[in-house]
Every structure is written in C-alpha cells, then in structure tokens.
PDB file of N, CA and C in Angstrom:
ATOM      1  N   UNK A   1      -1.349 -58.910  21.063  1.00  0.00           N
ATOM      2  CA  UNK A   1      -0.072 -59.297  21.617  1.00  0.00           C
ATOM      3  C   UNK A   1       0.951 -59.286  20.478  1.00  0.00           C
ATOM      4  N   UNK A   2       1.623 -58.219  20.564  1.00  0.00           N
ATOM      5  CA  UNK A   2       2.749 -58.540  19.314  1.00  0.00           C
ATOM      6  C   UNK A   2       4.327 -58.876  19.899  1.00  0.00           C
ATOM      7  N   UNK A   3       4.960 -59.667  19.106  1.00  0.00           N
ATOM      8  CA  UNK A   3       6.247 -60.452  19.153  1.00  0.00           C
ATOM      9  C   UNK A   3       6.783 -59.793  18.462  1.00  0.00           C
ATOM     10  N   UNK A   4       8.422 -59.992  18.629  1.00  0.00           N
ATOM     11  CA  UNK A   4       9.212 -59.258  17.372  1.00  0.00           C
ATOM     12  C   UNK A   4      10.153 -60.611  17.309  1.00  0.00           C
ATOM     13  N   UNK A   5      10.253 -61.641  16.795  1.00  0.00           N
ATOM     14  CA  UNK A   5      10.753 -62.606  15.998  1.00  0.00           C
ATOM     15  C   UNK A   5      12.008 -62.533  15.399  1.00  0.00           C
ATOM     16  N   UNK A   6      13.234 -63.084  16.069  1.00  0.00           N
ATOM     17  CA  UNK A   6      14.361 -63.287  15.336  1.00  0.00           C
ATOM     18  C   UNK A   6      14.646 -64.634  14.891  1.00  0.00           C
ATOM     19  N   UNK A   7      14.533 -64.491  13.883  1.00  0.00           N
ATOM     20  CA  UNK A   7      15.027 -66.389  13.349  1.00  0.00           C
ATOM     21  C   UNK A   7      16.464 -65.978  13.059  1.00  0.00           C
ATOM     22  N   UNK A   8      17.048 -67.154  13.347  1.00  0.00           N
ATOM     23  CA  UNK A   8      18.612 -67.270  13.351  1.00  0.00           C
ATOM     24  C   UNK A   8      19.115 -67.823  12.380  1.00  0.00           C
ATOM     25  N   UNK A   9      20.762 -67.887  12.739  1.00  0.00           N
ATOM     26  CA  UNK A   9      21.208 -69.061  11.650  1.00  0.00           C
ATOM     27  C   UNK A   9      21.273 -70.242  12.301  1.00  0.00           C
ATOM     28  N   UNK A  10      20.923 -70.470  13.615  1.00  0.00           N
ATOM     29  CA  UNK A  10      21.094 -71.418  14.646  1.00  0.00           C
ATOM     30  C   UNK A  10      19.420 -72.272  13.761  1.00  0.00           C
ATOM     31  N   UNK A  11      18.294 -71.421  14.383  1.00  0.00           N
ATOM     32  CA  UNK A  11      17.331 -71.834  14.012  1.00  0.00           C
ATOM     33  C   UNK A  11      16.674 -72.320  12.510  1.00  0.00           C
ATOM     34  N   UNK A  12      17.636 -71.774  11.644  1.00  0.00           N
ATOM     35  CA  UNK A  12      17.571 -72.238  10.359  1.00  0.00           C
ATOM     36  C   UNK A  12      18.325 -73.593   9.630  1.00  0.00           C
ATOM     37  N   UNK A  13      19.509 -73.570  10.704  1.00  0.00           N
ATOM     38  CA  UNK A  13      20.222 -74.886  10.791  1.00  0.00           C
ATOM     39  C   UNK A  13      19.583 -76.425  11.204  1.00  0.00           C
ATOM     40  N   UNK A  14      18.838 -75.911  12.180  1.00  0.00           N
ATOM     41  CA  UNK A  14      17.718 -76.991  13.300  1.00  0.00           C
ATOM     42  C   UNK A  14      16.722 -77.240  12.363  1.00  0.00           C
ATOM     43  N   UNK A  15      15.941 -76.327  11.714  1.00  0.00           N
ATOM     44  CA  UNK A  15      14.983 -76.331  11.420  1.00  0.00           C
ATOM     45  C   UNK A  15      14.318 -77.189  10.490  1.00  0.00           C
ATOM     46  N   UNK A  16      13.188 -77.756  10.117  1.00  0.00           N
ATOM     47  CA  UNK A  16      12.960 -79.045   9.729  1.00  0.00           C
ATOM     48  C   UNK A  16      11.732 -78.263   8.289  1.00  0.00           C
ATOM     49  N   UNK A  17      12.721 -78.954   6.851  1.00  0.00           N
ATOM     50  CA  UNK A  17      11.608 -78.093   5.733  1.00  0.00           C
ATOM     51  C   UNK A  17      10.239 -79.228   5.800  1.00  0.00           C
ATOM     52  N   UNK A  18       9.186 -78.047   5.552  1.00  0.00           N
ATOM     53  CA  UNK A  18       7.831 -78.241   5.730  1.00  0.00           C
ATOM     54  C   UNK A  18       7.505 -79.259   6.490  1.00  0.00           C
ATOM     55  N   UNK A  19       7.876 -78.594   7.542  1.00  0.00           N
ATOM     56  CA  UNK A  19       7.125 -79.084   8.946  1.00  0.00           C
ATOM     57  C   UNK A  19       6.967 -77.936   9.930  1.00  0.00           C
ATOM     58  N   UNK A  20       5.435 -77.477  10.186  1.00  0.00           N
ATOM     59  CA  UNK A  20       5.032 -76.336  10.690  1.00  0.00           C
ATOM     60  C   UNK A  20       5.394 -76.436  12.017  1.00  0.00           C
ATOM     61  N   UNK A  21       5.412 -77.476  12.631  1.00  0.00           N
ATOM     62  CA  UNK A  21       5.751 -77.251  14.155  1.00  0.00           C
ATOM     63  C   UNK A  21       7.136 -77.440  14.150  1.00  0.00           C
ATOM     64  N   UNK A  22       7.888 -77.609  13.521  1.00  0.00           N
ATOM     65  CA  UNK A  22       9.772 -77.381  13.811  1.00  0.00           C
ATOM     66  C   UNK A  22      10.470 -76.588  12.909  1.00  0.00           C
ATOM     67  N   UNK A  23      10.006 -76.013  11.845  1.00  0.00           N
ATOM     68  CA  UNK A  23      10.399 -75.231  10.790  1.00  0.00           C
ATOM     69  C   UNK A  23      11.292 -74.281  11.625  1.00  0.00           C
ATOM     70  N   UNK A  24      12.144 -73.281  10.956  1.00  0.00           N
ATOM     71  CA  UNK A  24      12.831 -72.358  11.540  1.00  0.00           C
ATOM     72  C   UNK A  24      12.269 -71.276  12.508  1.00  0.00           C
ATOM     73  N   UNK A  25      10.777 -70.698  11.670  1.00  0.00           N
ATOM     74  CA  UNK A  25      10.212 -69.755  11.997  1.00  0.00           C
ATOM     75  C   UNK A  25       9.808 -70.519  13.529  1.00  0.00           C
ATOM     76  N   UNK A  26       9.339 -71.649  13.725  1.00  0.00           N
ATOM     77  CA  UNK A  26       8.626 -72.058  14.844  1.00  0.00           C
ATOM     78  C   UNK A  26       9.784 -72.467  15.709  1.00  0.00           C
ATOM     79  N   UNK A  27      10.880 -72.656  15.251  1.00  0.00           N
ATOM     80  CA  UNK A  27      12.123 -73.101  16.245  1.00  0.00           C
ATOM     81  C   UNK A  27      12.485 -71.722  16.788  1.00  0.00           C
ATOM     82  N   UNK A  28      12.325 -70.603  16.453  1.00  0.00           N
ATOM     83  CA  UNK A  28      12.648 -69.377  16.575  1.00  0.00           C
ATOM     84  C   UNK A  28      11.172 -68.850  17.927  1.00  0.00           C
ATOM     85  N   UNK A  29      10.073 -69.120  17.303  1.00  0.00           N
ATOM     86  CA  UNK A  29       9.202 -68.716  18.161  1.00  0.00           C
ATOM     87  C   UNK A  29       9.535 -69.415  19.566  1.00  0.00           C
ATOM     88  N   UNK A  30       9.591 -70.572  19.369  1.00  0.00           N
ATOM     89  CA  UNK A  30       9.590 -71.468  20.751  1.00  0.00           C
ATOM     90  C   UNK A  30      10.785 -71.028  21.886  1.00  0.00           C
ATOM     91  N   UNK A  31      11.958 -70.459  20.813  1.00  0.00           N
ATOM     92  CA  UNK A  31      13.222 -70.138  22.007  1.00  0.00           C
ATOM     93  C   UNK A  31      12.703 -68.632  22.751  1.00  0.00           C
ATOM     94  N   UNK A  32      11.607 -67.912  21.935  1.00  0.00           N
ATOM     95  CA  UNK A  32      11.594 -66.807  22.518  1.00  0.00           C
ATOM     96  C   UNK A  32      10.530 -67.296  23.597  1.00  0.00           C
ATOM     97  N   UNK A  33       9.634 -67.495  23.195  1.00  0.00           N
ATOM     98  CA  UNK A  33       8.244 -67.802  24.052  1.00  0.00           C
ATOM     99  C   UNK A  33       8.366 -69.372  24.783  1.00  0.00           C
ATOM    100  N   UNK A  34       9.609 -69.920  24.974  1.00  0.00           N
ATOM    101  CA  UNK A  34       9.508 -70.947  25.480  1.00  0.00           C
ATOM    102  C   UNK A  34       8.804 -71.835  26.658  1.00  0.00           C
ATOM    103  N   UNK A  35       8.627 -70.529  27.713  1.00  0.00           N
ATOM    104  CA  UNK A  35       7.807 -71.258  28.920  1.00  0.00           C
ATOM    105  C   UNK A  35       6.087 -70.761  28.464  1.00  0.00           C
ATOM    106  N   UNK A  36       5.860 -70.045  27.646  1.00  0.00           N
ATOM    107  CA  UNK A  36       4.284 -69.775  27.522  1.00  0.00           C
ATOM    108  C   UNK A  36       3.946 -70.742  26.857  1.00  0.00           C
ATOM    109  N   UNK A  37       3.800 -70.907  25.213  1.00  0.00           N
ATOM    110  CA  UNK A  37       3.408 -71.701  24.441  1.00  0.00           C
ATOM    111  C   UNK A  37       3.314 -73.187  24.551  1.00  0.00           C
ATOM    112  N   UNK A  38       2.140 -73.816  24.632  1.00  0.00           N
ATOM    113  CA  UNK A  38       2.341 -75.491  24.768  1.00  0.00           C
ATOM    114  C   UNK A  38       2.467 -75.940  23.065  1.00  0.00           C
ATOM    115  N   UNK A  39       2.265 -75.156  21.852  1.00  0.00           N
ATOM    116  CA  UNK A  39       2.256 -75.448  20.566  1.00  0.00           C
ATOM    117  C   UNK A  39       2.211 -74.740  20.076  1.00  0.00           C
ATOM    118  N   UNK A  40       2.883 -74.814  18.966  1.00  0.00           N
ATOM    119  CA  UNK A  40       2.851 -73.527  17.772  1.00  0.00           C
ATOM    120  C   UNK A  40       2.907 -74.211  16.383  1.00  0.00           C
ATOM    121  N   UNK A  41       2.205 -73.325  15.060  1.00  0.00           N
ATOM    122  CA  UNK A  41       2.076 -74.170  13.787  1.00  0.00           C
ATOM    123  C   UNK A  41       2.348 -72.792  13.014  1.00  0.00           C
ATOM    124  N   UNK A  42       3.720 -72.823  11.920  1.00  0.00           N
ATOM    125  CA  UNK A  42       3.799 -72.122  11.265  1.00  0.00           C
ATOM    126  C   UNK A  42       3.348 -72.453   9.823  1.00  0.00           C
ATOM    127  N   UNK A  43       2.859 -71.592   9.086  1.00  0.00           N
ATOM    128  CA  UNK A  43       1.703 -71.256   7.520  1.00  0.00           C
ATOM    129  C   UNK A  43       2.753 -70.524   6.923  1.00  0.00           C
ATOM    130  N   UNK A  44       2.202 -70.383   5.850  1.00  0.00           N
ATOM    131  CA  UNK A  44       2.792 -69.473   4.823  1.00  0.00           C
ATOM    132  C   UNK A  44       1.417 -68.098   4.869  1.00  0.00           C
ATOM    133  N   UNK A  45       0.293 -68.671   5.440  1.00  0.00           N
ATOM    134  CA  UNK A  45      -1.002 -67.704   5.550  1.00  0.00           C
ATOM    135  C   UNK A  45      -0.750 -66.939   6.784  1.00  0.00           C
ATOM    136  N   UNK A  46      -0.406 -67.872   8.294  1.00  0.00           N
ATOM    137  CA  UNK A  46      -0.340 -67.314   9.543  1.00  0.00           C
ATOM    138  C   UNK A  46       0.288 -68.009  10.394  1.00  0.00           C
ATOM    139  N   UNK A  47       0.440 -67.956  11.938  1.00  0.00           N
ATOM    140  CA  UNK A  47       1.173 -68.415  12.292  1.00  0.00           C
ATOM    141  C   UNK A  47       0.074 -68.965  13.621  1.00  0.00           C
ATOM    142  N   UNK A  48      -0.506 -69.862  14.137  1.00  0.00           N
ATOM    143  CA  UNK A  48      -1.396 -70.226  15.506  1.00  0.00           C
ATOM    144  C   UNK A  48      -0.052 -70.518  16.354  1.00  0.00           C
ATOM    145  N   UNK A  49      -0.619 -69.861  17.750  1.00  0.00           N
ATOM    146  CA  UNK A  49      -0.046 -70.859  19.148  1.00  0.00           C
ATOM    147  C   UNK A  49      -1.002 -71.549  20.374  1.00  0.00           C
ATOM    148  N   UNK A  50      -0.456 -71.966  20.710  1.00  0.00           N
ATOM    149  CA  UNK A  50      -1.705 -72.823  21.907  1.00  0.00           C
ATOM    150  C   UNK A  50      -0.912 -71.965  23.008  1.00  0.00           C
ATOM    151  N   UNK A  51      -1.353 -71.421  24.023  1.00  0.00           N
ATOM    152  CA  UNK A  51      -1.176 -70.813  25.243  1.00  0.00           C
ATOM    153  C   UNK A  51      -2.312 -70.729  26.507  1.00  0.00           C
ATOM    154  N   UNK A  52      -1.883 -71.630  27.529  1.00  0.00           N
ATOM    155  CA  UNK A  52      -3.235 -71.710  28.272  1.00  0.00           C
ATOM    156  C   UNK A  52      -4.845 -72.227  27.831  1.00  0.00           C
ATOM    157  N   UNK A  53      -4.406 -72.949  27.009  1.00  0.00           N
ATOM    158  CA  UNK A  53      -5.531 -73.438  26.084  1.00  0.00           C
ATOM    159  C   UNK A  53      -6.642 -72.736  25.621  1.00  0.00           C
ATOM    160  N   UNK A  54      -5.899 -71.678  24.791  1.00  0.00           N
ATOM    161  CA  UNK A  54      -6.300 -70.854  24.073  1.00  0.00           C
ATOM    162  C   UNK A  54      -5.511 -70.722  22.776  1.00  0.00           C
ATOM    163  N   UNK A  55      -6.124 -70.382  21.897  1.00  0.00           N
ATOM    164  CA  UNK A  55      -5.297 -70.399  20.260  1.00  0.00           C
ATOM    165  C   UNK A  55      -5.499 -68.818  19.890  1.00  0.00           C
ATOM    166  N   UNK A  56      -3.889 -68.316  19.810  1.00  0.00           N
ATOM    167  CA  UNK A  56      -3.577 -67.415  19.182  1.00  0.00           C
ATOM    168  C   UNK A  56      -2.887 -67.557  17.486  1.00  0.00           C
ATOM    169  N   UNK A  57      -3.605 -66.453  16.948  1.00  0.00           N
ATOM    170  CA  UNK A  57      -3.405 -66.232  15.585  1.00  0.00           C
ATOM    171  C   UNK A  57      -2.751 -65.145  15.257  1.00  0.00           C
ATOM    172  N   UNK A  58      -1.587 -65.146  14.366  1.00  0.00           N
ATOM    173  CA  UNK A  58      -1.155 -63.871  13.646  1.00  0.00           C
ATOM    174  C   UNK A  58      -0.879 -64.323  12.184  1.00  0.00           C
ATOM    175  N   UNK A  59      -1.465 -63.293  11.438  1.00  0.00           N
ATOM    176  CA  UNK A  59      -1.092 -63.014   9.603  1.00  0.00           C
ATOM    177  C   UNK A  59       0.255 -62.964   9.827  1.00  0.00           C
ATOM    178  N   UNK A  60       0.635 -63.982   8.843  1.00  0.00           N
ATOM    179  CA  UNK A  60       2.306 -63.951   8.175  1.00  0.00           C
ATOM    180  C   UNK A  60       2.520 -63.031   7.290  1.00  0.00           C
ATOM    181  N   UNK A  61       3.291 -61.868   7.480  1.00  0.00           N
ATOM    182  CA  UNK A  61       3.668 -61.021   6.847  1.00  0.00           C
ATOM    183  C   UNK A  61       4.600 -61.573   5.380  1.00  0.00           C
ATOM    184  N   UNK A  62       4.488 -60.545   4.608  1.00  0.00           N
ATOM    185  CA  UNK A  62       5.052 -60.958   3.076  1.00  0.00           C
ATOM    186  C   UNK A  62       6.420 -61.321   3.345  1.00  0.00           C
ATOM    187  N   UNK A  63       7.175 -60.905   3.963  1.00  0.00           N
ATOM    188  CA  UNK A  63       8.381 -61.579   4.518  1.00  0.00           C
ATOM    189  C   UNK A  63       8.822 -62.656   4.993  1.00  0.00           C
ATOM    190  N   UNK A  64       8.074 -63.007   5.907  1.00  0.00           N
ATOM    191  CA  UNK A  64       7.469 -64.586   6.461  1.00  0.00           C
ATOM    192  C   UNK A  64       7.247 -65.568   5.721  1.00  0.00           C
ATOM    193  N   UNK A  65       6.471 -65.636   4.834  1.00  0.00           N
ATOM    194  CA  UNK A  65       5.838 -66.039   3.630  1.00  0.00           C
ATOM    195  C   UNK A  65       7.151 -66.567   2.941  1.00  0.00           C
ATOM    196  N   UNK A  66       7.412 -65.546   2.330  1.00  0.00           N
ATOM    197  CA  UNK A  66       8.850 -65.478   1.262  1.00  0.00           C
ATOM    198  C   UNK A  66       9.872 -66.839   1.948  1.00  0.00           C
ATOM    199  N   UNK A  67      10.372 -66.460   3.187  1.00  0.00           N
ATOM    200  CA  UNK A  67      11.367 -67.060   3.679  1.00  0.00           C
ATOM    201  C   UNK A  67      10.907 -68.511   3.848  1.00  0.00           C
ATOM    202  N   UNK A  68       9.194 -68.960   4.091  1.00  0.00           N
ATOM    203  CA  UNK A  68       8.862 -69.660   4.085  1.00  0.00           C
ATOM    204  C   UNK A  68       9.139 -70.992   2.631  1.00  0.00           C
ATOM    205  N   UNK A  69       8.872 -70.505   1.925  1.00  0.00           N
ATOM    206  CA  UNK A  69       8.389 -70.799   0.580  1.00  0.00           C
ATOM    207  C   UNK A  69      10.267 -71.127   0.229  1.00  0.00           C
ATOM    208  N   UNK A  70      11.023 -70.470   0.211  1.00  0.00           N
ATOM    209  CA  UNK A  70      12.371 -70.527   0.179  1.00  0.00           C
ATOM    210  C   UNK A  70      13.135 -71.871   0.892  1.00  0.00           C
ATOM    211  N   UNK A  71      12.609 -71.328   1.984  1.00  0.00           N
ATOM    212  CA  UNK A  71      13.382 -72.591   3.190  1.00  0.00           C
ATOM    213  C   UNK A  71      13.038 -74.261   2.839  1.00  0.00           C
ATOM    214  N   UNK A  72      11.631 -74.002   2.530  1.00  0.00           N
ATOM    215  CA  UNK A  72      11.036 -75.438   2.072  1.00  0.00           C
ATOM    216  C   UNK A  72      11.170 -75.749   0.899  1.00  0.00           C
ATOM    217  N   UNK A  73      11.740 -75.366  -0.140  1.00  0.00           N
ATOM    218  CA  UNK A  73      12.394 -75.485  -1.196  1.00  0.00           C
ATOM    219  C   UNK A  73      13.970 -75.971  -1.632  1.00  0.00           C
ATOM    220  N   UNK A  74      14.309 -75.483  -0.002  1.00  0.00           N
ATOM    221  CA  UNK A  74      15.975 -75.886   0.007  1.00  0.00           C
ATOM    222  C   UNK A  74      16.586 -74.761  -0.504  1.00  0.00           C
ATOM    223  N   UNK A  75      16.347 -73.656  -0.533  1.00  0.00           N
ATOM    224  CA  UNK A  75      16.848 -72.192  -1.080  1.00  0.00           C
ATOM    225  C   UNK A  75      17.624 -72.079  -0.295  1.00  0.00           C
ATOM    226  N   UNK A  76      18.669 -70.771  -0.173  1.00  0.00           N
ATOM    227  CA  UNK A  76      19.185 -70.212   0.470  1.00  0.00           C
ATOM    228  C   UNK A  76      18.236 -69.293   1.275  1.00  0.00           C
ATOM    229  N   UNK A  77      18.501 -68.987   2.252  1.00  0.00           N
ATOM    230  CA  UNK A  77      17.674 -67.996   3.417  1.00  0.00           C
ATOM    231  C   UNK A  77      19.073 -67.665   4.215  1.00  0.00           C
ATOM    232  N   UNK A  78      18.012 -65.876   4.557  1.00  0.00           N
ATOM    233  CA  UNK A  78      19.488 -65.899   5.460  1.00  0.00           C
ATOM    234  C   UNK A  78      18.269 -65.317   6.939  1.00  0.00           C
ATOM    235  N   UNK A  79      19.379 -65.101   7.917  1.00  0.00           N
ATOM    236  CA  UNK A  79      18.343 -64.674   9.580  1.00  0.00           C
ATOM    237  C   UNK A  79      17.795 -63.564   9.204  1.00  0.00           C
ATOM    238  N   UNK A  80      16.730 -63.406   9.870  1.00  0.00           N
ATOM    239  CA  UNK A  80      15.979 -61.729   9.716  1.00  0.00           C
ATOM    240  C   UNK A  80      15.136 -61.872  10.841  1.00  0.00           C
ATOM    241  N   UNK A  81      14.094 -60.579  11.138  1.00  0.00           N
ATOM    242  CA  UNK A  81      13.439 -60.609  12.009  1.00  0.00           C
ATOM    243  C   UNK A  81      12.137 -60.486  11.389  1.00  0.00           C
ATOM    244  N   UNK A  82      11.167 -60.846  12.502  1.00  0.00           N
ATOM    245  CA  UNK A  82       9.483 -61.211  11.796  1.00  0.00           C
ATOM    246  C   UNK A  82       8.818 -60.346  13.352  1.00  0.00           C
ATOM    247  N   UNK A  83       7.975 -59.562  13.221  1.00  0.00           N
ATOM    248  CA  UNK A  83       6.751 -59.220  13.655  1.00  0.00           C
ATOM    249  C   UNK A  83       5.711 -59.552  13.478  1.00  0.00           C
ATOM    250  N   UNK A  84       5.059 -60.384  14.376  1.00  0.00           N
ATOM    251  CA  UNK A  84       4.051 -61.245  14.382  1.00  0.00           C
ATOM    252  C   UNK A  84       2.891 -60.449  15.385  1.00  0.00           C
ATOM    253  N   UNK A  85       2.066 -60.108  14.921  1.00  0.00           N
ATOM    254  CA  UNK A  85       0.820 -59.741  15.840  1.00  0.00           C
ATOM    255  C   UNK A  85      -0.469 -60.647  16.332  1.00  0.00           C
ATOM    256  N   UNK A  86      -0.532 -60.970  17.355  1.00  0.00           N
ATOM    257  CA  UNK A  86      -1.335 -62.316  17.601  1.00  0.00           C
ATOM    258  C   UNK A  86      -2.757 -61.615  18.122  1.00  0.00           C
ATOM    259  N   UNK A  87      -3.810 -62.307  17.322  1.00  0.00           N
ATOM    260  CA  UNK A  87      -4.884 -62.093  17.961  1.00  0.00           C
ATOM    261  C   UNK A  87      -5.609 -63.298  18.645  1.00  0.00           C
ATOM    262  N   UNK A  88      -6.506 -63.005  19.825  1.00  0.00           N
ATOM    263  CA  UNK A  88      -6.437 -64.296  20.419  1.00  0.00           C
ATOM    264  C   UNK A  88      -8.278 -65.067  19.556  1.00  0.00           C
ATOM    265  N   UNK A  89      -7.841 -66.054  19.113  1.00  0.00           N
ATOM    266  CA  UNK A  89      -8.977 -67.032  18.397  1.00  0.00           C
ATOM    267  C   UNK A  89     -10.004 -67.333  19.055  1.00  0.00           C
ATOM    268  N   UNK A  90      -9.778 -68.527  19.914  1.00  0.00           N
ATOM    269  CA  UNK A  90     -10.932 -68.915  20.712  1.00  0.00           C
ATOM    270  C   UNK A  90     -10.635 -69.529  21.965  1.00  0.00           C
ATOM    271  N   UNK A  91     -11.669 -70.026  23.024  1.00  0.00           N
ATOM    272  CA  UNK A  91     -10.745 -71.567  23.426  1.00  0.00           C
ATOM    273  C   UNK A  91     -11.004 -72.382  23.764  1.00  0.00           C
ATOM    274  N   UNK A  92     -10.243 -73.645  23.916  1.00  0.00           N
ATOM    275  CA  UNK A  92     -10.317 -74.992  23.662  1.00  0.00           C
ATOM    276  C   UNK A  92     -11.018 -75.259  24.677  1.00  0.00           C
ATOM    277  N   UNK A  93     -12.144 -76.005  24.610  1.00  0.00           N
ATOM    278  CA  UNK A  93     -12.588 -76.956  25.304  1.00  0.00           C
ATOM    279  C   UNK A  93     -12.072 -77.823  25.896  1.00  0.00           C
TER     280      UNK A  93
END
C-alpha cells in the first residue's frame, strides 16, 4: 500500500517535537488517511499504523529521517512530500 505524504506548513505548525503520534509527519498522515487509521507512530527508522486492527509498517526514507531529526531539534524545516510504502505486519489479537 503506498501513500504519497504531504506535510505542510499547517502540519509543521501543529506538530508536537518528539512525539511520534502528533509530530508533523503523523499530523500529516492522519489528515490524509483520516477515516482509515485508528493510530499511527512516527520513527526516524519507520513509520507503523493501526488499521482494522492490523499494523502496517513502512521504512522512513532518508528524507523522512532528516526532517525528523531537524524538527525535533527545533531546526528549521520546510513542507515536502514523503512516500511511504506500507507493508502489512501482523494482527492484533
């Protein structure tokens, strides 16, 4: 399942440093995927979502990463887009 991910300046404004479930990247996922996802946790490694109680996984691209590491630092960041490819993990009991 791949996403194509726009984080904003909206979502970078909102966004809460190092905190995986409100960070920009995940404030960004949630406006796109808003009625699927019951949770999402953004990494600097990958990105999980809960959907139908099932956990999807995608590798954070070197871009992802970067902006990550930046944002939670209090850097400057500016909007870009992220391609996220989700593979599906397992599921929840």
């Amino acid at each position: 399942m791949n996403h194509k991910i726009n984080v904003t300046n909206t979502n970078i404004l909102e966004g809460e440093k190092a905190n995986p479930q409100n960070c920009a990247i995940a404030k960004a996922i949630k406006s796109k995927m808003k009625k699927k996802i019951s949770s999402v946790s953004v990494l600097p490694s990958h990105v999980t979502l809960k959907i139908d109680n099932k956990m999807f996984v995608a590798k954070m691209p070197k871009s992802g990463a970067n902006f990550i590491k930046r944002f939670d630092r209090g850097l400057a960041v500016n909007a870009f887009e992220l391609n996220l490819k989700f593979k599906k993990d397992f599921a929840l009991v």
